[in-house]
N, C-alpha and C. Protein backbone atom coordinates (compact mmCIF):
# COMPACT_ATOMS: atom_id res chain seq x y z
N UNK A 1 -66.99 67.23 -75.40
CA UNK A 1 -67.71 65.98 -75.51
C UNK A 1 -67.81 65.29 -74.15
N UNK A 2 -66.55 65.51 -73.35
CA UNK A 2 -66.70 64.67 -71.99
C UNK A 2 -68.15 65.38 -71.41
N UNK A 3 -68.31 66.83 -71.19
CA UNK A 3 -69.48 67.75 -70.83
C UNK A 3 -70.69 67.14 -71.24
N UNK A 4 -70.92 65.87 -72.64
CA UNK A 4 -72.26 65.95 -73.15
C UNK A 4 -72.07 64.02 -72.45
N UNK A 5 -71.22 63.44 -72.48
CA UNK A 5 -71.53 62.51 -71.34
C UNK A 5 -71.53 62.44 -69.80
N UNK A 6 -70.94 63.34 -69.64
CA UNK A 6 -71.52 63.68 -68.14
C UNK A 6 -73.00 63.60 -68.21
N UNK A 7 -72.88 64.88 -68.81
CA UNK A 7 -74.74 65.05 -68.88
C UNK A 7 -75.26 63.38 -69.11
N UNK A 8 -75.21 63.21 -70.13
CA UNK A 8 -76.12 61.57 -70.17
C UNK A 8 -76.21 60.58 -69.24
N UNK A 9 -74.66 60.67 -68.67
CA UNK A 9 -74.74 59.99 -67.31
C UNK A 9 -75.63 60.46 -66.07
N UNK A 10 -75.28 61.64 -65.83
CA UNK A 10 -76.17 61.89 -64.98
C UNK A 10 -77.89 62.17 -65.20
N UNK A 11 -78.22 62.11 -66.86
CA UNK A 11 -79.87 61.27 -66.97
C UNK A 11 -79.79 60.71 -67.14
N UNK A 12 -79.07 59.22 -66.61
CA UNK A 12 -78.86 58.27 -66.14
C UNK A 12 -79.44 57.56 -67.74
N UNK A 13 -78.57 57.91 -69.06
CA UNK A 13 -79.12 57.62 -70.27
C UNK A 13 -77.70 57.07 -70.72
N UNK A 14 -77.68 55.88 -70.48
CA UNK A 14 -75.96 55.10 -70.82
C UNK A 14 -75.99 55.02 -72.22
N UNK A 15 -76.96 54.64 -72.89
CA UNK A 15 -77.06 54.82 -74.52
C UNK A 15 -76.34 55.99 -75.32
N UNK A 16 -76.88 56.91 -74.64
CA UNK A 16 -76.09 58.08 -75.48
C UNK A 16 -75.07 58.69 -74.82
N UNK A 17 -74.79 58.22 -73.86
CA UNK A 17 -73.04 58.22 -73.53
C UNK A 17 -72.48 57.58 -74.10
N UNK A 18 -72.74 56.29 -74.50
CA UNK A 18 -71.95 55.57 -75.04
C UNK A 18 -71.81 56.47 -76.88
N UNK A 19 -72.93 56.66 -77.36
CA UNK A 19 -72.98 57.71 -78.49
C UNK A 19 -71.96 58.32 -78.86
N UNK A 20 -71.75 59.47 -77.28
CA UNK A 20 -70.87 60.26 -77.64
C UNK A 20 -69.37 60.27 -77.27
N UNK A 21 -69.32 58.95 -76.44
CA UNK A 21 -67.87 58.36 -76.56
C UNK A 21 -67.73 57.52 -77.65
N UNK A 22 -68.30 57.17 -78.13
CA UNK A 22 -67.76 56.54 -79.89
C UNK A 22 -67.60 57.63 -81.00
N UNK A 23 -68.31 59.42 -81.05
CA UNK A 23 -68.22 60.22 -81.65
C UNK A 23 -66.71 60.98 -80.85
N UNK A 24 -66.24 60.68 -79.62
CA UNK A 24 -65.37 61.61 -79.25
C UNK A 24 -63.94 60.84 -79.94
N UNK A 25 -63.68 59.08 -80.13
CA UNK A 25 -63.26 58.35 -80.60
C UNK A 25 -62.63 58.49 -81.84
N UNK A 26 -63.97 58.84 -82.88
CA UNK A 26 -64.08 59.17 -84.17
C UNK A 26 -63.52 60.32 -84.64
N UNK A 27 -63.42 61.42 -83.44
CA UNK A 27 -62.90 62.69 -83.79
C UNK A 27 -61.52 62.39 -83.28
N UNK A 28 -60.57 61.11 -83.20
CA UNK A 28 -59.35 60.88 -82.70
C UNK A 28 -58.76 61.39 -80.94
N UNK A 29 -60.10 61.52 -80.59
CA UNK A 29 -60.01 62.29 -79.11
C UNK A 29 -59.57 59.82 -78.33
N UNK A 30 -58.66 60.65 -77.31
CA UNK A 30 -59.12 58.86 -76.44
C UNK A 30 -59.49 59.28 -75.10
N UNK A 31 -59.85 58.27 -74.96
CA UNK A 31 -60.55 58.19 -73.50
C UNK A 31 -59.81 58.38 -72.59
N UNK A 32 -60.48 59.87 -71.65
CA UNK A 32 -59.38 60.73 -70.24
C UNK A 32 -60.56 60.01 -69.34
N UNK A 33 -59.26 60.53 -67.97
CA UNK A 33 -60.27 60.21 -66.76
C UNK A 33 -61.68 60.91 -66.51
N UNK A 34 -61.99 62.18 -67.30
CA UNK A 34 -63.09 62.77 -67.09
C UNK A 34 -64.50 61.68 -67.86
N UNK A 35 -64.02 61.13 -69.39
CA UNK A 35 -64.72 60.42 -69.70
C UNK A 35 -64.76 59.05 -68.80
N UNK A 36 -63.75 58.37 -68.16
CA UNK A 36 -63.85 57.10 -67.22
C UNK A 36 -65.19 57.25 -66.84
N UNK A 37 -64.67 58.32 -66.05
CA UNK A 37 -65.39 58.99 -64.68
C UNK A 37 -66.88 58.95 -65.22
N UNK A 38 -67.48 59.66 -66.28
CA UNK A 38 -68.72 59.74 -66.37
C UNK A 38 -69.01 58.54 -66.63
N UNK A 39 -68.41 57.61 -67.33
CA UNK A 39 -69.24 55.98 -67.78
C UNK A 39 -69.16 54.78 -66.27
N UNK A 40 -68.44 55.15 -65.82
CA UNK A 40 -68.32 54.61 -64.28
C UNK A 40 -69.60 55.00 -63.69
N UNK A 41 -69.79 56.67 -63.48
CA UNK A 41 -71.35 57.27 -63.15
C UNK A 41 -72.24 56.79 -63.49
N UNK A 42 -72.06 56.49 -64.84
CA UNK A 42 -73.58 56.43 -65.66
C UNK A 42 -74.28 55.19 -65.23
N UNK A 43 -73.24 54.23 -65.26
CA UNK A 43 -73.39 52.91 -65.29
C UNK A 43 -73.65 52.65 -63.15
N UNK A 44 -72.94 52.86 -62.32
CA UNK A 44 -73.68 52.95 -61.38
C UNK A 44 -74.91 53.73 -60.67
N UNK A 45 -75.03 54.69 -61.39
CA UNK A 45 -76.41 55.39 -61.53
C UNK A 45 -77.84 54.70 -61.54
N UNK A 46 -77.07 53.63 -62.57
CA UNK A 46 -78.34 53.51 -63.04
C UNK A 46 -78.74 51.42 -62.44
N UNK A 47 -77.85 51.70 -61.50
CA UNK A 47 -77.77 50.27 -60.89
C UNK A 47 -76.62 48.92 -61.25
N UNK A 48 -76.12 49.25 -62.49
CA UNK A 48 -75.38 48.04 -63.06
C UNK A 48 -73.66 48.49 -62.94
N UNK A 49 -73.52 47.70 -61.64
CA UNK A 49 -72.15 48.12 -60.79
C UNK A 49 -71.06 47.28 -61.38
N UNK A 50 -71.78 46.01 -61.80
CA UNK A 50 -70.35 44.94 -62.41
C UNK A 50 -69.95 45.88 -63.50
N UNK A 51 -70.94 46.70 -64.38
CA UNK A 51 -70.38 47.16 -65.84
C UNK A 51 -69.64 48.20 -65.07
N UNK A 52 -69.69 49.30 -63.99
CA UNK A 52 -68.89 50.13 -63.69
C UNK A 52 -67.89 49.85 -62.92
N UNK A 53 -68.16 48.77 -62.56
CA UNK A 53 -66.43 47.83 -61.73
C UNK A 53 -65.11 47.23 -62.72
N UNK A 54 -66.14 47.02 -63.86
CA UNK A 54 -65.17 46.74 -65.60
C UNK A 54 -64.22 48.06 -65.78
N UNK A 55 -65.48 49.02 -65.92
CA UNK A 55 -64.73 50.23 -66.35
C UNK A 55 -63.86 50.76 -65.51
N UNK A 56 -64.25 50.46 -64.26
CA UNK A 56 -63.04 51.17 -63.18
C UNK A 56 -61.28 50.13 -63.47
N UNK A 57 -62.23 48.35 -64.07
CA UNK A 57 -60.53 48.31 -64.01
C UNK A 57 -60.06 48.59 -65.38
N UNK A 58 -60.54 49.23 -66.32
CA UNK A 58 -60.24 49.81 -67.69
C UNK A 58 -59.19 50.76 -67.02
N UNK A 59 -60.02 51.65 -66.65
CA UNK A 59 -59.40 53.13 -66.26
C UNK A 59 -58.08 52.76 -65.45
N UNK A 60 -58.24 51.50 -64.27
CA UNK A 60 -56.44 51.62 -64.16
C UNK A 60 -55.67 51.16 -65.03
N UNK A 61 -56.38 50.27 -65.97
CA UNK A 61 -55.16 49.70 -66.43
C UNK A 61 -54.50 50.20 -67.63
N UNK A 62 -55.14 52.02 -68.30
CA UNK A 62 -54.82 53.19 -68.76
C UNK A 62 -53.82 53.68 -68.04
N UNK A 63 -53.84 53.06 -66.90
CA UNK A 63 -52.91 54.33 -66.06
C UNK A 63 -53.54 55.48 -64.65
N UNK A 64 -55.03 55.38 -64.89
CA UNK A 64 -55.39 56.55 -64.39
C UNK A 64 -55.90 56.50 -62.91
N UNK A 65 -55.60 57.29 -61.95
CA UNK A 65 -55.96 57.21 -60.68
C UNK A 65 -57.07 57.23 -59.61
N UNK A 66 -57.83 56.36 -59.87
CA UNK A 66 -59.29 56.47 -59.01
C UNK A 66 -58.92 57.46 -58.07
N UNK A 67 -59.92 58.48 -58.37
CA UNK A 67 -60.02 59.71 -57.49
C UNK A 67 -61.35 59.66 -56.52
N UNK A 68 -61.76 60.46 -55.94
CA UNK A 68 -62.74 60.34 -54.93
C UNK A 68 -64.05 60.45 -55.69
N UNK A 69 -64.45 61.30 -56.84
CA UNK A 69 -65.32 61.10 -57.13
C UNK A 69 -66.05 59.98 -57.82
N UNK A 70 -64.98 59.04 -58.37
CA UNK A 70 -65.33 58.05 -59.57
C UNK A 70 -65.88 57.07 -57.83
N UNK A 71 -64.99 57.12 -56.59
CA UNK A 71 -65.36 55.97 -55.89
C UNK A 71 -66.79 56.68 -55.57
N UNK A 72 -67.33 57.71 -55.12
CA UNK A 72 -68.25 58.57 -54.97
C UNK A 72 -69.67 57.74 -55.55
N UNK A 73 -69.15 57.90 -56.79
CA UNK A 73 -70.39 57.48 -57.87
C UNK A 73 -70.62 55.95 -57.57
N UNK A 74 -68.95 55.33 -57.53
CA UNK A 74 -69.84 53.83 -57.30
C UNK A 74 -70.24 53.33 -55.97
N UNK A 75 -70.08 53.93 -54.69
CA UNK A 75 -70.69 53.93 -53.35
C UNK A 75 -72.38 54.38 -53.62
N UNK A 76 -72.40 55.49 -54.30
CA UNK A 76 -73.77 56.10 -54.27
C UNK A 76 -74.69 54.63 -54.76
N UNK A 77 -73.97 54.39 -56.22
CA UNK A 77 -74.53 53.31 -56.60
C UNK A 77 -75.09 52.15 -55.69
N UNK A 78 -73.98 51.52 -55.38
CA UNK A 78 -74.65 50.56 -54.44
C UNK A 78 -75.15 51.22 -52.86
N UNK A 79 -75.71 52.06 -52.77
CA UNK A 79 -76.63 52.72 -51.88
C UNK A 79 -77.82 52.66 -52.91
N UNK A 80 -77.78 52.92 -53.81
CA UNK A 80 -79.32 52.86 -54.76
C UNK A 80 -79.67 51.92 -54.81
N UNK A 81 -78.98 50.71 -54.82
CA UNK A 81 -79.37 49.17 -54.95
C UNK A 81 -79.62 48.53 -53.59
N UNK A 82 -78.94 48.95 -52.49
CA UNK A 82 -79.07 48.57 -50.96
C UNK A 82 -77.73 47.47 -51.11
N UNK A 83 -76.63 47.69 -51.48
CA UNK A 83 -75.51 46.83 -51.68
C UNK A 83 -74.58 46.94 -50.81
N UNK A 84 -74.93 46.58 -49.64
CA UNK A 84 -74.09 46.77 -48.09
C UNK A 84 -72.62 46.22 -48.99
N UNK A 85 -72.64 45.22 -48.51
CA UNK A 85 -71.21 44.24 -48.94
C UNK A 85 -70.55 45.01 -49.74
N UNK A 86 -71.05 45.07 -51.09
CA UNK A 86 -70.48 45.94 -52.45
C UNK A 86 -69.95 47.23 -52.17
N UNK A 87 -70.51 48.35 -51.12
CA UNK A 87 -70.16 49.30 -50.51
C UNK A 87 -69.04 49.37 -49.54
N UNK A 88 -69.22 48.44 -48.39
CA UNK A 88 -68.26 48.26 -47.73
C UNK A 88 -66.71 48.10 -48.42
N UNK A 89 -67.33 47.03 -49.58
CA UNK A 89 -65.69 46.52 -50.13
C UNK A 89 -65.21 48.04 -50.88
N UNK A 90 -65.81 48.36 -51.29
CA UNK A 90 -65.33 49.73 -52.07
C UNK A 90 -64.87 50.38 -51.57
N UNK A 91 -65.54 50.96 -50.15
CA UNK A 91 -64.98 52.03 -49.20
C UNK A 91 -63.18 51.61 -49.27
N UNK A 92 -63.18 50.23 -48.48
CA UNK A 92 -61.65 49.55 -48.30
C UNK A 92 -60.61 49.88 -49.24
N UNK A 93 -61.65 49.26 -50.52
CA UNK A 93 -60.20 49.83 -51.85
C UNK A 93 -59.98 50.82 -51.98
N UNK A 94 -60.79 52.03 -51.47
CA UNK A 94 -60.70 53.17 -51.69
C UNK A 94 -59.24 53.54 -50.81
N UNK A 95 -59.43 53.65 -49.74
CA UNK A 95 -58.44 53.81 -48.73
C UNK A 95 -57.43 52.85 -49.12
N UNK A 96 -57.23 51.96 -49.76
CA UNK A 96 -56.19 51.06 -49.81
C UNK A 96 -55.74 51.86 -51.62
N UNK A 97 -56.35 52.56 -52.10
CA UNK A 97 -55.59 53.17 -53.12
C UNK A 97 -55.37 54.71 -52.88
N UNK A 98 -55.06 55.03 -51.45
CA UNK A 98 -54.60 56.07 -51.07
C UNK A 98 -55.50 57.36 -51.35
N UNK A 99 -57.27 56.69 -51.36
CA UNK A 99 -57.91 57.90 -51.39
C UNK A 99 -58.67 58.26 -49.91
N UNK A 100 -59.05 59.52 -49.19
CA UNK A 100 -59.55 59.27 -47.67
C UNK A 100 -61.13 59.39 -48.00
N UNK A 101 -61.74 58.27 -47.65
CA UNK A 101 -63.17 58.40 -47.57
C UNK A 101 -63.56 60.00 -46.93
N UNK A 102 -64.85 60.59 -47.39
CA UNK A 102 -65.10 61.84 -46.66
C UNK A 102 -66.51 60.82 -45.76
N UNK A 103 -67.10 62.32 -45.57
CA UNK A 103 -68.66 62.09 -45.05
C UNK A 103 -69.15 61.50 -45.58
N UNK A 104 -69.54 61.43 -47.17
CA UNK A 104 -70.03 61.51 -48.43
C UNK A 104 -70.05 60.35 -48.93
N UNK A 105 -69.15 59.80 -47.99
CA UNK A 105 -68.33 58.47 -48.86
C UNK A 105 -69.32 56.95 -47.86
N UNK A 106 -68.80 57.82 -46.68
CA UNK A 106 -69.81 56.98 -45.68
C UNK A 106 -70.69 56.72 -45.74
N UNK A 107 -71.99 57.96 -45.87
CA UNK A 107 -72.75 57.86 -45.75
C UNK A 107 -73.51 57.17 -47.12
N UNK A 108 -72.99 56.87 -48.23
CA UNK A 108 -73.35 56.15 -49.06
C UNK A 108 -73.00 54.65 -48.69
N UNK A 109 -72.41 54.26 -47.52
CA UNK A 109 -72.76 52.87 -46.94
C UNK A 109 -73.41 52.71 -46.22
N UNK A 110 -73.76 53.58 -45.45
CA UNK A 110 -75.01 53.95 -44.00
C UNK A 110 -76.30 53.51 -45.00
N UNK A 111 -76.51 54.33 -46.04
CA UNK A 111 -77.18 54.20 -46.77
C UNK A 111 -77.63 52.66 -47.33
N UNK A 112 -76.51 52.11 -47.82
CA UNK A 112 -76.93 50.93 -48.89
C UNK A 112 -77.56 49.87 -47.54
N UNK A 113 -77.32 49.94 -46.29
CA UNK A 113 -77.37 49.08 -45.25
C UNK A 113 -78.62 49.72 -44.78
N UNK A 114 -79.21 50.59 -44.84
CA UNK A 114 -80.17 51.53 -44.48
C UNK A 114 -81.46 50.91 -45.11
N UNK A 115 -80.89 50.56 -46.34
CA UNK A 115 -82.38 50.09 -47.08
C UNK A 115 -82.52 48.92 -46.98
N UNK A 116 -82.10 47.96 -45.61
CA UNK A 116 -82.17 46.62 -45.38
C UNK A 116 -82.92 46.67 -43.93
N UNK A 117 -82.70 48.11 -43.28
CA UNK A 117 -82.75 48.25 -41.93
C UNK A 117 -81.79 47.94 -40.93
N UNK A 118 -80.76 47.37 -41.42
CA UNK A 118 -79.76 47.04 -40.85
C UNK A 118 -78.84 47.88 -39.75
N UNK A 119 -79.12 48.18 -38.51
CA UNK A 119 -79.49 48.53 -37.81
C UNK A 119 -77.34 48.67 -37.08
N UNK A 120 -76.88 47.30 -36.78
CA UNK A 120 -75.93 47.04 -36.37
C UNK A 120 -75.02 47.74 -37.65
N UNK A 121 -75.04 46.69 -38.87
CA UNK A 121 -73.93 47.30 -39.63
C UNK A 121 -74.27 49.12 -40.07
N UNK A 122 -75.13 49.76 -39.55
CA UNK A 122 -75.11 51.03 -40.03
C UNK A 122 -74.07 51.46 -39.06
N UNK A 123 -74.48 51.68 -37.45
CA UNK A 123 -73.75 51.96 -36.35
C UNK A 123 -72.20 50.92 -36.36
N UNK A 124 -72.31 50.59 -37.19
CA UNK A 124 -70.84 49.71 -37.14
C UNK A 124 -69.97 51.09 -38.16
N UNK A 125 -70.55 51.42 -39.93
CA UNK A 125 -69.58 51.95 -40.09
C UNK A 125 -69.50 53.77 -39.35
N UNK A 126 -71.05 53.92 -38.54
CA UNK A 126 -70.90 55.25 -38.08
C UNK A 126 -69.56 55.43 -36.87
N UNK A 127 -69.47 54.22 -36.41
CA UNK A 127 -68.21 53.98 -35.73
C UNK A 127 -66.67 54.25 -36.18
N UNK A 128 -67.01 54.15 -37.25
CA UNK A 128 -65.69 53.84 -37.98
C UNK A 128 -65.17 55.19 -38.53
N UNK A 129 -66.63 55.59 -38.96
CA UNK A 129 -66.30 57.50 -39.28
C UNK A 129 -65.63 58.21 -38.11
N UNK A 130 -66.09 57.55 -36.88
CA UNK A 130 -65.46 58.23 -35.35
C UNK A 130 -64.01 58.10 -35.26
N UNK A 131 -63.64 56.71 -35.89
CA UNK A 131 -62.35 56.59 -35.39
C UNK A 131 -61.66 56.50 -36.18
N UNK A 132 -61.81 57.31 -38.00
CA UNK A 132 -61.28 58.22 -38.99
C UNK A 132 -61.50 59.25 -38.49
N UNK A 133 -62.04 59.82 -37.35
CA UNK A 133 -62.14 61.44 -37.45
C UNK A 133 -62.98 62.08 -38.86
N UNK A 134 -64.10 61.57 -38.93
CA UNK A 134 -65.04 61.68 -40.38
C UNK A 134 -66.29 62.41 -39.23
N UNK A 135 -66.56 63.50 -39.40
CA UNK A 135 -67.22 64.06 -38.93
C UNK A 135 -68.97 63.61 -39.50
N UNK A 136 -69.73 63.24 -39.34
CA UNK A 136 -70.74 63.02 -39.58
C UNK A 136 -71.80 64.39 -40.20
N UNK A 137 -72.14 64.24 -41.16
CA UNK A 137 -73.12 65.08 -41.75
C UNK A 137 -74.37 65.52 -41.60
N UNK A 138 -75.24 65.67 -42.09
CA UNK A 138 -77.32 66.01 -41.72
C UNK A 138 -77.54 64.90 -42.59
N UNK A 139 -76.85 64.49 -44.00
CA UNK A 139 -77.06 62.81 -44.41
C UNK A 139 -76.97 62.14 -44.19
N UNK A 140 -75.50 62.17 -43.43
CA UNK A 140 -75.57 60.61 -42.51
C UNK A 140 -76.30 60.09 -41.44
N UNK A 141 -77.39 60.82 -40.65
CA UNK A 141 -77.98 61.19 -39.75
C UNK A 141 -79.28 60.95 -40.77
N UNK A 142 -79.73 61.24 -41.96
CA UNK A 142 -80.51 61.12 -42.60
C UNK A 142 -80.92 59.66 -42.71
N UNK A 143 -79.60 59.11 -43.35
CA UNK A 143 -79.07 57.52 -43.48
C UNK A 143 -80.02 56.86 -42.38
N UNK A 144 -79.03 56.81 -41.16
CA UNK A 144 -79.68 56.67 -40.09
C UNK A 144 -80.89 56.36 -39.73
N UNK A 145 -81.43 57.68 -39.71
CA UNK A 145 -82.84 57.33 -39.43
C UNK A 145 -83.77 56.43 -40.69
N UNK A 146 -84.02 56.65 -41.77
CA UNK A 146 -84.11 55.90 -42.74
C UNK A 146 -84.36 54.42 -42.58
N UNK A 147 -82.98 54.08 -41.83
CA UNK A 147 -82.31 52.60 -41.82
C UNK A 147 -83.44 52.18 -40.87
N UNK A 148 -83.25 53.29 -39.27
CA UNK A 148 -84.23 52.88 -38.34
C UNK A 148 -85.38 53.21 -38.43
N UNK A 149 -86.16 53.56 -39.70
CA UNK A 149 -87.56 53.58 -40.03
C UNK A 149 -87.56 52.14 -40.82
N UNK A 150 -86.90 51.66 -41.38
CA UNK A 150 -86.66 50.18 -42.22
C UNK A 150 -86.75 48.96 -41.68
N UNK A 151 -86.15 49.32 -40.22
CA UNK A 151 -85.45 48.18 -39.15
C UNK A 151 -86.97 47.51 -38.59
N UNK A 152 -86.84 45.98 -38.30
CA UNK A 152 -87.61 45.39 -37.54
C UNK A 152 -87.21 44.98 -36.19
N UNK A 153 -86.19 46.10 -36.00
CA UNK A 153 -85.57 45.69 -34.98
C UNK A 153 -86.28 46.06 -33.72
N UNK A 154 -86.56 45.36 -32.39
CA UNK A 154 -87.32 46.10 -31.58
C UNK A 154 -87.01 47.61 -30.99
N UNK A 155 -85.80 47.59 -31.28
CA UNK A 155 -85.08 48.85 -30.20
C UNK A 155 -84.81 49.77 -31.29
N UNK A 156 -85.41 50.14 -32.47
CA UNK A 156 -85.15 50.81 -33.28
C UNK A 156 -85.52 52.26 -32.91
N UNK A 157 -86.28 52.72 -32.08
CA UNK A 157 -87.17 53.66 -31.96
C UNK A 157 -85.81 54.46 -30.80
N UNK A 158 -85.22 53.40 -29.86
CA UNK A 158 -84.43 54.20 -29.16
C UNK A 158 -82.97 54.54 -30.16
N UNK A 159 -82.60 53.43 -30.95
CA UNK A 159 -81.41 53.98 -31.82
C UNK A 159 -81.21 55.10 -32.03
N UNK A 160 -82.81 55.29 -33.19
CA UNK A 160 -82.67 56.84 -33.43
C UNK A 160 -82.99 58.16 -32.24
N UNK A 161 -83.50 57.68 -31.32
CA UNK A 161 -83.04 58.22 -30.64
C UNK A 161 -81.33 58.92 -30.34
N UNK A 162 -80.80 57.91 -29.95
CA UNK A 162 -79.71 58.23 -29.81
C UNK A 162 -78.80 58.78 -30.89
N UNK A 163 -79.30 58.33 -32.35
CA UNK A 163 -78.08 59.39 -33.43
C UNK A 163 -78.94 60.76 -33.13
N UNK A 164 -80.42 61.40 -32.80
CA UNK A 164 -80.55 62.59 -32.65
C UNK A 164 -80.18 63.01 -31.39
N UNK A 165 -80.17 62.51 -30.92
CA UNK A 165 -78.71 63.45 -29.42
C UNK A 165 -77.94 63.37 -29.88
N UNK A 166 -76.73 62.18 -31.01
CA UNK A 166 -75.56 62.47 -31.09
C UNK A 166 -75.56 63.84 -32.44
N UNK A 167 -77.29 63.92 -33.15
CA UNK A 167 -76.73 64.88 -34.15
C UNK A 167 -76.85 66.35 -33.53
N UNK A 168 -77.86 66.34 -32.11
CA UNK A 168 -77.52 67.85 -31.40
C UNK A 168 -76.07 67.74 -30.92
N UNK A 169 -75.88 66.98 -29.95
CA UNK A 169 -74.12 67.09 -29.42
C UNK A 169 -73.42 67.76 -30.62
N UNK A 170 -73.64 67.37 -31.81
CA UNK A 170 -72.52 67.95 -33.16
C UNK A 170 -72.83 69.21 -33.23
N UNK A 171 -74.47 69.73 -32.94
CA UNK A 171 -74.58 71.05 -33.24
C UNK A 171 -74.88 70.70 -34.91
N UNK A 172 -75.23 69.61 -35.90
CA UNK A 172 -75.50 69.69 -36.90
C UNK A 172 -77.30 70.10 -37.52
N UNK A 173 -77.25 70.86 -37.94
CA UNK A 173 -78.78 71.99 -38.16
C UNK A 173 -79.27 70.46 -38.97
N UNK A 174 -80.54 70.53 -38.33
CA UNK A 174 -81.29 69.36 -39.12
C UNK A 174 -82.04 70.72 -40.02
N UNK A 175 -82.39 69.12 -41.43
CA UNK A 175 -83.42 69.96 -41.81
C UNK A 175 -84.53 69.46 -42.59
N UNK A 176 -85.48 70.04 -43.34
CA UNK A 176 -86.91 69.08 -43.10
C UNK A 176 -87.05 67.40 -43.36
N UNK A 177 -86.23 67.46 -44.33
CA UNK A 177 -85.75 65.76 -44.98
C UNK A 177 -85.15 64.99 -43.90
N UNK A 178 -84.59 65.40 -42.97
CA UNK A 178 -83.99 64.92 -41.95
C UNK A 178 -84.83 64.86 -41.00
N UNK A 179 -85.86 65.61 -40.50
CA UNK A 179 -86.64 65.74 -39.25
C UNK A 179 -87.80 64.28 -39.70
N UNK A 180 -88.06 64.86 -40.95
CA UNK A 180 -88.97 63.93 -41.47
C UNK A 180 -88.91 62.39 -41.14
N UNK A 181 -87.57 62.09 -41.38
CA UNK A 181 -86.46 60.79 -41.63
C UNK A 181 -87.00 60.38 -40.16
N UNK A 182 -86.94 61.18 -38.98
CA UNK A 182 -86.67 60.88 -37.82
C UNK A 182 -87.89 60.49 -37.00
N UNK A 183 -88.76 61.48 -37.50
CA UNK A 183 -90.58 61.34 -37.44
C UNK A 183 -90.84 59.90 -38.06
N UNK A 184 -90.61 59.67 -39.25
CA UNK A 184 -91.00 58.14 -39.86
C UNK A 184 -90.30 56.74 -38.60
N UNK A 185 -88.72 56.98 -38.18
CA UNK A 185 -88.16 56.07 -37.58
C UNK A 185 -88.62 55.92 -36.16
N UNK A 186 -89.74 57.15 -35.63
CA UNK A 186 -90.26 56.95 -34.66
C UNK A 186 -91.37 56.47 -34.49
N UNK A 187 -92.21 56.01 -35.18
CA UNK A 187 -93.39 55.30 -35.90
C UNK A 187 -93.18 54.35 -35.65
N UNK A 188 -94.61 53.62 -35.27
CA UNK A 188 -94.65 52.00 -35.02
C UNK A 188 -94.31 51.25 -36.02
């Protein structure tokens, strides 16, 4: 049953997750972290982060240990919404409940700041990946440019500049979604 709310979560169909966590209920099954996990998904998936910030404090107060993916889902989330703040704070709790942000994790704040154009706080947390030793990805670099296709900033055109020297220096293989990203941020 956790398998058939995953699924719903990820078609971003909270209705019939909820379905089949009231049928998994009924069959005397209770709610594991795999089910948390998908209604946390579902629900930032689909934009509505307070209902998956509820459920996250359900799930501790079961007992159960925010793992990387449940923070995963709700970073992505507020990257879908452009929820700098909301992202940032998450990243923090994350690390403050002894989980290590990856690439993955980042770049779903690069992201939420990306769709503001926000230019400074992107290169603020790409900084921060530097001095975690968080190796930067072809998404976060994606992020990036994105942000500086978004930006009204005047100097946007050299920014991205500069994350594509820093993404050759890495030796990280761009690829068409990414070149693309970089072509748009070089545009008037």
């Amino acid at each position: 049953l956790n398998a058939l709310m995953n699924a719903c979560a990820r078609a971003s169909d909270v209705e019939a997750m909820f379905r089949w966590k009231e049928e998994m209920e009924r069959l005397g099954y209770k709610t594991d972290r795999y089910a948390y996990g998908a209604i946390i998904y579902g629900y930032a998936k689909v934009g509505r982060l307070r209902e998956a910030e509820e459920w996250v404090a359900r799930m501790k107060e079961d007992g159960f240990k925010i793992e990387n993916n449940v923070y995963g889902g709700l970073l992505q989330g507020c990257a879908n919404v452009g929820d700098g703040e909301r992202a940032e704070a998450w990243l923090i709790r994350m690390r403050e409940d002894g989980s290590t942000p990856d690439s993955r994790a980042y770049c779903s704040v690069i992201a939420a700041w990306a769709a503001h154009g926000d230019i400074p706080r992107m290169h603020r947390v790409l900084e921060e990946m530097r001095d975690h030793r968080i190796r930067p990805d072809v998404y976060v670099f994606e992020a990036l440019f994105d942000g500086c296709a978004a930006s009204n900033d005047e100097n946007k055109r050299l920014r991205s500049q500069e994350y594509f020297g820093l993404m050759r220096r890495l030796n990280i293989r761009q690829s068409i979604v990414t070149m693309n990203a970089y072509n748009r941020s070089q545009e008037a």
